[in-house]
Protein backbone atom coordinates (compact mmCIF):
# COMPACT_ATOMS: atom_id res chain seq x y z
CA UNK A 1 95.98 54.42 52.73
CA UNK A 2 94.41 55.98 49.48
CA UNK A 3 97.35 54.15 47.49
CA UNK A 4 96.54 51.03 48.99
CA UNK A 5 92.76 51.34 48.20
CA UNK A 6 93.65 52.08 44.63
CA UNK A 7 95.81 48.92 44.38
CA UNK A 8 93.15 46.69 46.09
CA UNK A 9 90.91 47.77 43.49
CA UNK A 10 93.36 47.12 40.55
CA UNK A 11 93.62 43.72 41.83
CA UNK A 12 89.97 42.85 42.03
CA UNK A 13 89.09 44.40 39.11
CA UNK A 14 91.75 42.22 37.02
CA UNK A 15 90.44 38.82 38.79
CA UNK A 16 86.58 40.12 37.56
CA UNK A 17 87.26 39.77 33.73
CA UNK A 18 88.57 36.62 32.45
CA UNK A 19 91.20 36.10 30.78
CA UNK A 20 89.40 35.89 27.49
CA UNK A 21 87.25 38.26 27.70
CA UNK A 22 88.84 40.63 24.91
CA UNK A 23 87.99 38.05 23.05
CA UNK A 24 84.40 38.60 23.40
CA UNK A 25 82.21 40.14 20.96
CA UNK A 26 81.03 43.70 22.20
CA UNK A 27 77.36 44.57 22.17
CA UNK A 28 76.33 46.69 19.61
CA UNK A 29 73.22 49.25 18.25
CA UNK A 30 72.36 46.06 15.71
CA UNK A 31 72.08 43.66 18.36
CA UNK A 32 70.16 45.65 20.64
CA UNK A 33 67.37 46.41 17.53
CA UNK A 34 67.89 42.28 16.94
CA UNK A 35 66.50 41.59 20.60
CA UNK A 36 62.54 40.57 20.62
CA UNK A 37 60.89 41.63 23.21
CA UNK A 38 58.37 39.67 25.36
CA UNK A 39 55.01 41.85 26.79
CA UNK A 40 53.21 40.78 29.45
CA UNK A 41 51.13 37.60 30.12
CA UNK A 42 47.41 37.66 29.83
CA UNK A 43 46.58 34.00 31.74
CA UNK A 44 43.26 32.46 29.72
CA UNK A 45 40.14 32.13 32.07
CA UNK A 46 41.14 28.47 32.99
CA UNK A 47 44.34 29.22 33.45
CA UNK A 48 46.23 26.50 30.73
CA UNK A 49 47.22 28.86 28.10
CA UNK A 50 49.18 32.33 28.12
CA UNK A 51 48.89 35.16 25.41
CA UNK A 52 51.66 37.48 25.22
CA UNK A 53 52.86 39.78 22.56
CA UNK A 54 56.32 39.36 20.62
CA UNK A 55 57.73 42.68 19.56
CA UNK A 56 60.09 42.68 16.58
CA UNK A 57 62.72 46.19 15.28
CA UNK A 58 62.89 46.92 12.11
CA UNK A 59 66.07 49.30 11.81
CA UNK A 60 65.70 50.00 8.57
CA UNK A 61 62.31 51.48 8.67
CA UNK A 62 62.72 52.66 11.97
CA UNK A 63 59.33 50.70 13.40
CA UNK A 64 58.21 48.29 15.53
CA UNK A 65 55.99 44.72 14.45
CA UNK A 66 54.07 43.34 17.19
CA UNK A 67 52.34 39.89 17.41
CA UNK A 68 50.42 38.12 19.50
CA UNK A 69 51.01 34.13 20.84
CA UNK A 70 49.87 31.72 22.89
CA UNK A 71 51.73 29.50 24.88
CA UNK A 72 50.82 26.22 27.63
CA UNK A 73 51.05 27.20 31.14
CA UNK A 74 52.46 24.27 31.63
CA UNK A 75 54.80 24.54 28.62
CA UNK A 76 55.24 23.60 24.99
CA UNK A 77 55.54 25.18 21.84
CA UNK A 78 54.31 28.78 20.90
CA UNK A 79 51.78 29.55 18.67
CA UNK A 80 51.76 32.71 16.74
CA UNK A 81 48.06 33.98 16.19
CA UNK A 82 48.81 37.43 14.36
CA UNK A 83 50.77 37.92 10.91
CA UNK A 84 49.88 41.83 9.63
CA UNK A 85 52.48 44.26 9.38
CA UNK A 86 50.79 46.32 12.21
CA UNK A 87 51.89 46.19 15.71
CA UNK A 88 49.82 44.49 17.82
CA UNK A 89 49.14 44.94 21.89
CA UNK A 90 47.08 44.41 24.92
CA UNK A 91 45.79 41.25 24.19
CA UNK A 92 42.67 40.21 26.45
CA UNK A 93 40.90 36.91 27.08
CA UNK A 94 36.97 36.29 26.71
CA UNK A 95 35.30 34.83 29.52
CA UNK A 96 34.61 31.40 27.51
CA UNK A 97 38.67 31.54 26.29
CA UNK A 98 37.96 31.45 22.44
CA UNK A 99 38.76 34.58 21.74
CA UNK A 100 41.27 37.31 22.44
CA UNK A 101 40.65 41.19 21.95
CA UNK A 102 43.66 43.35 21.09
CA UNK A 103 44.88 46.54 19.75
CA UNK A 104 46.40 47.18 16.63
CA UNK A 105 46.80 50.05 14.05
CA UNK A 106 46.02 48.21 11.01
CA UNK A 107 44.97 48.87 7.07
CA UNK A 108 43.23 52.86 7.46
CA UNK A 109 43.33 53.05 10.90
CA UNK A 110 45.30 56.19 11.21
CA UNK A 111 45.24 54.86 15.40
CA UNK A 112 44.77 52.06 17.15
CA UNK A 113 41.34 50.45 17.21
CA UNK A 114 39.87 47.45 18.69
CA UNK A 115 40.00 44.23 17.44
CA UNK A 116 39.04 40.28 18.29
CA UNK A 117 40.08 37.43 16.87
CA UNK A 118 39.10 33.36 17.40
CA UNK A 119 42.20 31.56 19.01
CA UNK A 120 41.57 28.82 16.69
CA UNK A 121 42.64 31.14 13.65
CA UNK A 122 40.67 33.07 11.10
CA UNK A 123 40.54 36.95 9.96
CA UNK A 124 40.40 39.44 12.78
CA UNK A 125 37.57 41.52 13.16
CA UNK A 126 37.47 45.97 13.94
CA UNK A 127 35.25 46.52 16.90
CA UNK A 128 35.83 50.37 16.57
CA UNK A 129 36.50 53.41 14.54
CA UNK A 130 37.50 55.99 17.21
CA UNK A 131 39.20 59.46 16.32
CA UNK A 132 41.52 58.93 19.13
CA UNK A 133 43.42 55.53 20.06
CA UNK A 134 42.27 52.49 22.11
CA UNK A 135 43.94 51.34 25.16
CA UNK A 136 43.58 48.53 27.84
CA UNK A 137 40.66 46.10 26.71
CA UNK A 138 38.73 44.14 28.96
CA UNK A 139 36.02 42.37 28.56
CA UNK A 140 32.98 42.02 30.74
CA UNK A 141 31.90 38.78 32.15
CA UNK A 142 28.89 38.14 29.57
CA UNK A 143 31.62 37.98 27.06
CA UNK A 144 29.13 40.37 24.73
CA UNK A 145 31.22 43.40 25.85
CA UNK A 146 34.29 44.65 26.07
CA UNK A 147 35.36 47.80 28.18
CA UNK A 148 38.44 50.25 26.87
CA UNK A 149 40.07 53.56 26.84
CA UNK A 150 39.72 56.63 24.52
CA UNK A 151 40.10 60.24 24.70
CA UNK A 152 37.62 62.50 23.86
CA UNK A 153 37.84 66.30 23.39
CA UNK A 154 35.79 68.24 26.18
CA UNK A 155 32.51 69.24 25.33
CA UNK A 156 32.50 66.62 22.12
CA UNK A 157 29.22 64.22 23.31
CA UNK A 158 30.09 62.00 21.07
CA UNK A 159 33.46 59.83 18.87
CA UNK A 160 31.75 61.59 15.87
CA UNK A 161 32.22 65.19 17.66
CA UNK A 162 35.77 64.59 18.73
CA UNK A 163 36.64 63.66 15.25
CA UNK A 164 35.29 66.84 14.42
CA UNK A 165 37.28 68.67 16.97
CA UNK A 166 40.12 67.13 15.83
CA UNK A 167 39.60 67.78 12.42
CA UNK A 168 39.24 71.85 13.38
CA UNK A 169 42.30 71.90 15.08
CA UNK A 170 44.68 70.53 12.42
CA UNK A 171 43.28 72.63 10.61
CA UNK A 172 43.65 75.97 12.26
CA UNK A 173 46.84 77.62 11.98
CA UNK A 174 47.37 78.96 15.33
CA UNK A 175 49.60 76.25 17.13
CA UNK A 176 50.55 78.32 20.45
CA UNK A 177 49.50 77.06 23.58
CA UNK A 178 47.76 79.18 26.59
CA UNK A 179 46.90 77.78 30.18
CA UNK A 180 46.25 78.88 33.52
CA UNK A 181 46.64 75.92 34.59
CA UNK A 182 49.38 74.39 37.01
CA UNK A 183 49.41 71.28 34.92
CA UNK A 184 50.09 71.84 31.41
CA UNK A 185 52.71 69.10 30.36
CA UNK A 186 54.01 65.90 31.98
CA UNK A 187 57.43 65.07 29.95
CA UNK A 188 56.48 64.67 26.50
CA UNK A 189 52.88 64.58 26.27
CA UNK A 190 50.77 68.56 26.66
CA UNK A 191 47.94 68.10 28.84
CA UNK A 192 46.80 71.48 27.19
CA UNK A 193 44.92 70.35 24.16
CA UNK A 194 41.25 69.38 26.16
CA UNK A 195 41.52 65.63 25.50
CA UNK A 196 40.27 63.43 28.51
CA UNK A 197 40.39 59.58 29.14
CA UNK A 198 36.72 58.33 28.90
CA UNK A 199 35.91 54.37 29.56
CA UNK A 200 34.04 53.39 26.72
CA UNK A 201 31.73 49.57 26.39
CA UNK A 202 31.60 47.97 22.63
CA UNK A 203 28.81 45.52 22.03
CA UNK A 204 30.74 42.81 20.35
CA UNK A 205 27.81 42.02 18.31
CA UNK A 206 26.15 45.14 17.03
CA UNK A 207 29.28 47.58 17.65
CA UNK A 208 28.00 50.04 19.23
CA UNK A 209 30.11 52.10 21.99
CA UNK A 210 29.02 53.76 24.81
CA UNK A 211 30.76 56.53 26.92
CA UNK A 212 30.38 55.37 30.63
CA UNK A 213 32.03 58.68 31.83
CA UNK A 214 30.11 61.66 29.44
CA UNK A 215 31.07 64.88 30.43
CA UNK A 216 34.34 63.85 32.16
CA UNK A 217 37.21 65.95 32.78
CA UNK A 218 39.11 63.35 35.05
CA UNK A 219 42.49 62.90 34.06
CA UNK A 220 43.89 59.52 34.45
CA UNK A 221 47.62 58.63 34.62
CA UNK A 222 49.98 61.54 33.77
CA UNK A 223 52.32 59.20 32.73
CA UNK A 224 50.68 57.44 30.10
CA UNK A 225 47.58 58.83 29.70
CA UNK A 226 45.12 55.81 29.88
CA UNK A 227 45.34 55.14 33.84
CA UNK A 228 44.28 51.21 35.03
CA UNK A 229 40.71 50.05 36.00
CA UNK A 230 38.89 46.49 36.81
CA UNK A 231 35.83 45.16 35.83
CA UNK A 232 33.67 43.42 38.73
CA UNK A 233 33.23 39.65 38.45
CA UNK A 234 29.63 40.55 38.28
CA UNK A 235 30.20 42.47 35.41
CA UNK A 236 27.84 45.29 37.65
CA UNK A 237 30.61 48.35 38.21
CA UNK A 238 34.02 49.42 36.67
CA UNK A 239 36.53 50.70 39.42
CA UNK A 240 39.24 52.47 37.82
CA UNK A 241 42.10 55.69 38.85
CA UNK A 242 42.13 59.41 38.08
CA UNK A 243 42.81 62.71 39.52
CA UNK A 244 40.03 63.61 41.71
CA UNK A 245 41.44 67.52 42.09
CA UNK A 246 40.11 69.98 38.94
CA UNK A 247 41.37 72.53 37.13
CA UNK A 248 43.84 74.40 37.42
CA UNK A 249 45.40 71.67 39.05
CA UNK A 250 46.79 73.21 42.33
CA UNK A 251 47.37 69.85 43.88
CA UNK A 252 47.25 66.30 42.52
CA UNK A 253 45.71 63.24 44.43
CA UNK A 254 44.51 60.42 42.32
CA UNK A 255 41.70 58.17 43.68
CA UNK A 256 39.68 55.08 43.26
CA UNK A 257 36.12 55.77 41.37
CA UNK A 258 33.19 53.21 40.78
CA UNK A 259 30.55 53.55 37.91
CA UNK A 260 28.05 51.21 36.99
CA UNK A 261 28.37 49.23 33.85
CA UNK A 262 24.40 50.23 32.82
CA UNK A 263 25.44 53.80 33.53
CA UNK A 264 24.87 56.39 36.01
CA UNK A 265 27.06 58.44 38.35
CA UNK A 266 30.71 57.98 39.28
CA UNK A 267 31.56 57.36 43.12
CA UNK A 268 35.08 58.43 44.86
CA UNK A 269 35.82 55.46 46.77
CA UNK A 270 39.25 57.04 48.38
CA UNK A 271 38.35 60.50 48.83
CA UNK A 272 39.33 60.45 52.50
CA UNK A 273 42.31 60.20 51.99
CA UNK A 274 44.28 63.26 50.43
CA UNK A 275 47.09 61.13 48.68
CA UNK A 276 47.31 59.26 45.61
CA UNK A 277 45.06 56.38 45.47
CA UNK A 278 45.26 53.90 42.52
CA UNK A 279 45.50 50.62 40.46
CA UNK A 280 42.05 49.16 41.80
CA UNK A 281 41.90 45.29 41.29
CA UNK A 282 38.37 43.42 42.35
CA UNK A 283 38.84 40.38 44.37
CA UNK A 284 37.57 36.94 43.07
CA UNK A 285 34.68 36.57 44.40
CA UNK A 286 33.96 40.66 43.73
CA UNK A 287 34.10 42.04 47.84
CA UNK A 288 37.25 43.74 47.91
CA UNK A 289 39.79 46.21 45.87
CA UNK A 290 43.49 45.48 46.07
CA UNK A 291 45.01 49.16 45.35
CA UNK A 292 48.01 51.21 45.89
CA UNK A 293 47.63 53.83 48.58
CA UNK A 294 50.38 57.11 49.48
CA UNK A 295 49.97 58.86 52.54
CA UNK A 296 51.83 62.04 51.20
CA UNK A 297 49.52 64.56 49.32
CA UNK A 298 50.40 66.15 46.09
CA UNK A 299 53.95 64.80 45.21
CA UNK A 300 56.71 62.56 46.01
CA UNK A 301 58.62 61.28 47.30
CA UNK A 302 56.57 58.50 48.56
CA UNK A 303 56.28 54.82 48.00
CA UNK A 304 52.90 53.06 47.34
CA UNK A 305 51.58 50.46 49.85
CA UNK A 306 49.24 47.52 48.89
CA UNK A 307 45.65 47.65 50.24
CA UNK A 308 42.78 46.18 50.36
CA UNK A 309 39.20 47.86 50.72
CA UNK A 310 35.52 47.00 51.06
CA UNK A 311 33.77 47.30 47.19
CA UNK A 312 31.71 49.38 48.42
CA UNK A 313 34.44 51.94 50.05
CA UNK A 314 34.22 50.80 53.67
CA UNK A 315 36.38 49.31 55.85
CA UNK A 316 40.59 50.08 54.55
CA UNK A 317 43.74 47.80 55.60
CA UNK A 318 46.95 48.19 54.31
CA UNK A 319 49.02 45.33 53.76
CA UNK A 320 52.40 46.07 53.32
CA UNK A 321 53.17 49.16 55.63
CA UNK A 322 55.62 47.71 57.85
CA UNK A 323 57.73 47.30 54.41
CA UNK A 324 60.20 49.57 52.94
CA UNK A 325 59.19 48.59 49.64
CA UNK A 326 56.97 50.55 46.58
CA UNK A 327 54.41 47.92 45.68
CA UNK A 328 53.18 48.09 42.16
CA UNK A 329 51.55 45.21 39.74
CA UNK A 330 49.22 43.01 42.17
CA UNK A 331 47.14 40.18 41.19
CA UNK A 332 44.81 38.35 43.40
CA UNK A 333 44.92 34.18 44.04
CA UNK A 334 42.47 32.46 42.77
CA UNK A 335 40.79 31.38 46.20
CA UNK A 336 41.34 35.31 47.36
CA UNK A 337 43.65 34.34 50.17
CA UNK A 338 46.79 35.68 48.88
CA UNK A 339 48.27 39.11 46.45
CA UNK A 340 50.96 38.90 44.61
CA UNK A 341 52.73 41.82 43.76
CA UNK A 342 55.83 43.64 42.36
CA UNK A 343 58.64 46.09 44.31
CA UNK A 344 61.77 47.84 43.83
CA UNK A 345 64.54 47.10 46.02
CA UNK A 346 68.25 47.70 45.53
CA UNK A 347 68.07 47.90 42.42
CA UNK A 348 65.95 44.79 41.80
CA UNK A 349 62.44 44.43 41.51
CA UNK A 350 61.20 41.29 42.84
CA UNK A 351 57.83 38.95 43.09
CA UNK A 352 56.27 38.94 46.71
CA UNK A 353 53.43 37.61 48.02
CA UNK A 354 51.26 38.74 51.22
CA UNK A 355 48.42 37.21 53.13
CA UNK A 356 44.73 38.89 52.95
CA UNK A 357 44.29 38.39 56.09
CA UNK A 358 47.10 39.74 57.05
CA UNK A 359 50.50 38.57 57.94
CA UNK A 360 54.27 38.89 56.23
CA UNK A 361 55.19 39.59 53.16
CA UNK A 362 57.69 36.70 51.58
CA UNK A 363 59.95 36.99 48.17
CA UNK A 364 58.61 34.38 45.74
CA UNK A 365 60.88 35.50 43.07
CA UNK A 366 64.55 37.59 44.10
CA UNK A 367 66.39 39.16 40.88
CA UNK A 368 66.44 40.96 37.53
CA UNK A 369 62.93 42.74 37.51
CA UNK A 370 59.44 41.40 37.32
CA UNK A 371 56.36 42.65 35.94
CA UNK A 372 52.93 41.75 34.67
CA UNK A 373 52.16 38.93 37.40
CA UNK A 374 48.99 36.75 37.33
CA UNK A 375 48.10 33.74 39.33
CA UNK A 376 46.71 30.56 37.58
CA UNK A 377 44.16 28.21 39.52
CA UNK A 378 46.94 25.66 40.78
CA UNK A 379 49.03 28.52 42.62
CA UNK A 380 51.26 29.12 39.50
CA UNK A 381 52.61 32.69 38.34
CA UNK A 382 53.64 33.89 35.31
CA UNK A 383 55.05 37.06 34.74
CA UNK A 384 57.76 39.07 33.10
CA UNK A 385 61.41 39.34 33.91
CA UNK A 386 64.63 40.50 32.61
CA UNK A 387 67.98 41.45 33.52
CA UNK A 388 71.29 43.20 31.97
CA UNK A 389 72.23 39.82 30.79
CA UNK A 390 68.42 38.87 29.50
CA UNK A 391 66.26 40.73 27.41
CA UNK A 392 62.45 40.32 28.58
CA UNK A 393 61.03 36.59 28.46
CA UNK A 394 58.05 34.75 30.41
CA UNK A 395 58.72 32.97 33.32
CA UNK A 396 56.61 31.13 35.96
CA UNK A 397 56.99 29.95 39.41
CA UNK A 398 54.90 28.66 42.39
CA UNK A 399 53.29 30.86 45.06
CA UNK A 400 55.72 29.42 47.32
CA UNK A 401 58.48 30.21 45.03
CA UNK A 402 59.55 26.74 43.82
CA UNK A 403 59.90 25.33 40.61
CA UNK A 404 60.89 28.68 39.23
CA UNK A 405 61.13 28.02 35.02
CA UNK A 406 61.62 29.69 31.91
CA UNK A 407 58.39 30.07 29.86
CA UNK A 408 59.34 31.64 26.38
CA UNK A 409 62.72 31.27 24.72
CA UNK A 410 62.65 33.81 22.07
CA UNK A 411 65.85 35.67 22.70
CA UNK A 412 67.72 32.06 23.46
């Protein structure tokens, strides 16, 4: 029997390669660093145009140049709205869809700071000078601010103070690390050195930045530091993720938290429930929160089910529990009837898309994996995919999964 097997398998795996297939050119380390690699969408408020970033490998110099485009929903040809030598990220509509906010590392900046430029061309303009790197912009529905992320040392009041900090502890010579904590690393990054996600508002006119969490000791996403929040459509409250347990750290169990835009204190929406909480995303018209909810405390292994919550923390249903699926990556319809969202599954991670109200969850997209969805006005999605055989490009296809088309062709 085992000699048969063995022959069965010669035999198919001769009829899998074709005949000229030693032929073919292998892949190599130079073609890999050649590949350009598409970010995710941003869809503009009216939900024609997509910005995206374009990441380019310089082996040589061992860096990265990224730039941000725009591109027609509908289709056409890109348009490259970034040139500098920096790499370039995050890019973020205003509410009136003339101008973008991004990230970028530019000139002096020894890390990233903010940045907004007109989509109609021109210099770009530095929002901020903080000691320690911005991350996720968004900007508030007034369109005269724009929320972000930025550590801060603990006990540092102000960006000023945590330069200061920073500036103390490069300089002293005592590099050893000593915790009590459970805590103290999560793969690369030390969680030892006092440093805490705040969520900071820039006025884009005068420049001035205000801490909406002072005093915070929250940590946000182990993984990359920075965590995910939403701003309201009313542009009243932020809801955002962090770890609602303290130091040192015995368990874990990220939340949901609220704070009001004008300041004041920060509400645990999720605190019920002993399990990770996380990813809030305000509905359209600003009465719910699509997150991800666990039902196993501290640790894995666990999958994440979509939700949906009251704003105000009431009333929970989960949407997806019947599924044996991790969601991850929602975005809401325009009219607030429908989620789209991302999962893993057999190796794939796909594009669904589930009723509010309840109801099944169908595939709008099967294959390769998907990321960075958002949902245009007319039912349209664009979002991320790739494959072994593709390196990451934009695609879009309709809530009902038809009319499934490529997007961006810059690996073609």
């Amino acid at each position: 029997m085992r000699a048969r097997r063995v022959a069965v398998l010669i035999a198919l795996f001769s009829c899998t390669f074709p005949l000229g297939a030693a032929d073919r050119k292998p892949l190599t380390v130079e073609d890999m660093w050649a590949v350009q690699r598409v970010g995710m969408p941003a869809l503009s408020p009216d939900g024609r145009t997509v910005a995206y970033t374009v990441s380019v490998y310089d082996m040589e110099e061992n860096r990265a140049n990224g730039d941000v485009w725009i591109v027609p929903l509908a289709g056409g040809t890109p348009r490259r709205l970034t040139t500098n030598k920096a790499s370039d990220g995050s890019p973020a509509w205003s509410p009136d869809g003339k101008r973008l906010a991004f990230t970028s590392k530019r000139d002096d900046d020894k890390v990233n700071q903010l940045y907004v430029l007109s989509v109609d061309g021109g210099e770009s303009e530095r929002l901020t000078e903080m000691p320690i790197g911005v991350t996720n912009p968004a900007w508030l529905p007034d369109g005269k601010r724009i929320a972000f992320v930025s550590h801060v040392i603990a006990g540092a009041e102000s960006p000023a103070e945590t330069k200061k900090a920073l500036e103390a502890r490069e300089k002293n010579k005592v590099k050893a690390r000593v915790t009590e904590n459970r805590l103290f690393r999560f793969w690369d990054r030390w969680l030892t050195d006092n440093e805490f996600p705040h969520i900071f508002l820039v006025d884009v006119g005068t420049k001035k930045v205000t801490d909406l969490l002072p005093g915070s000791t929250l940590l946000f996403s182990l993984q990359e530091g920075t965590g995910s929040f939403d701003v309201s459509p009313d542009g009243k409250w932020i809801a955002f993720e962090a770890n609602g347990t303290r130091e040192p750290y015995r368990t874990l169990n990220t939340d949901v938290f609220v704070v009001p835009t004008a300041g004041g204190a920060v509400k645990n929406l999720t605190a019920s429930n002993p399990a990770s909480d996380g990813d809030p995303v305000f509905s359209p018209d600003g009465k719910w929160i699509a997150y991800g909810v666990e039902s196993k405390a501290d640790g894995w292994p666990d999958w994440t089910r979509l939700a949906v919550m009251d704003a105000s923390g009431g009333s929970r249903r989960v949407l997806t529990e019947p599924m044996d699926v991790s969601a991850g990556g929602w975005a809401w319809s325009d009219d607030g009837r429908t989620i789209v969202f991302h999962g893993e599954s057999r190796a794939r991670t796909n594009l669904y898309a589930v009723p509010v109200a309840g109801g099944d969850v169908r595939t709008v997209h099967r294959g390769g994996t998907t990321a960075g969805a958002e949902v245009s006005r007319d039912g349209q999605v664009v979002f991320q995919r790739h494959a072994i055989s593709q390196p990451p490009e934009l695609a879009v296809v309709g809530l009902d999964g038809s009319g499934l088309r490529a997007l961006t062709h810059v690996n073609d």
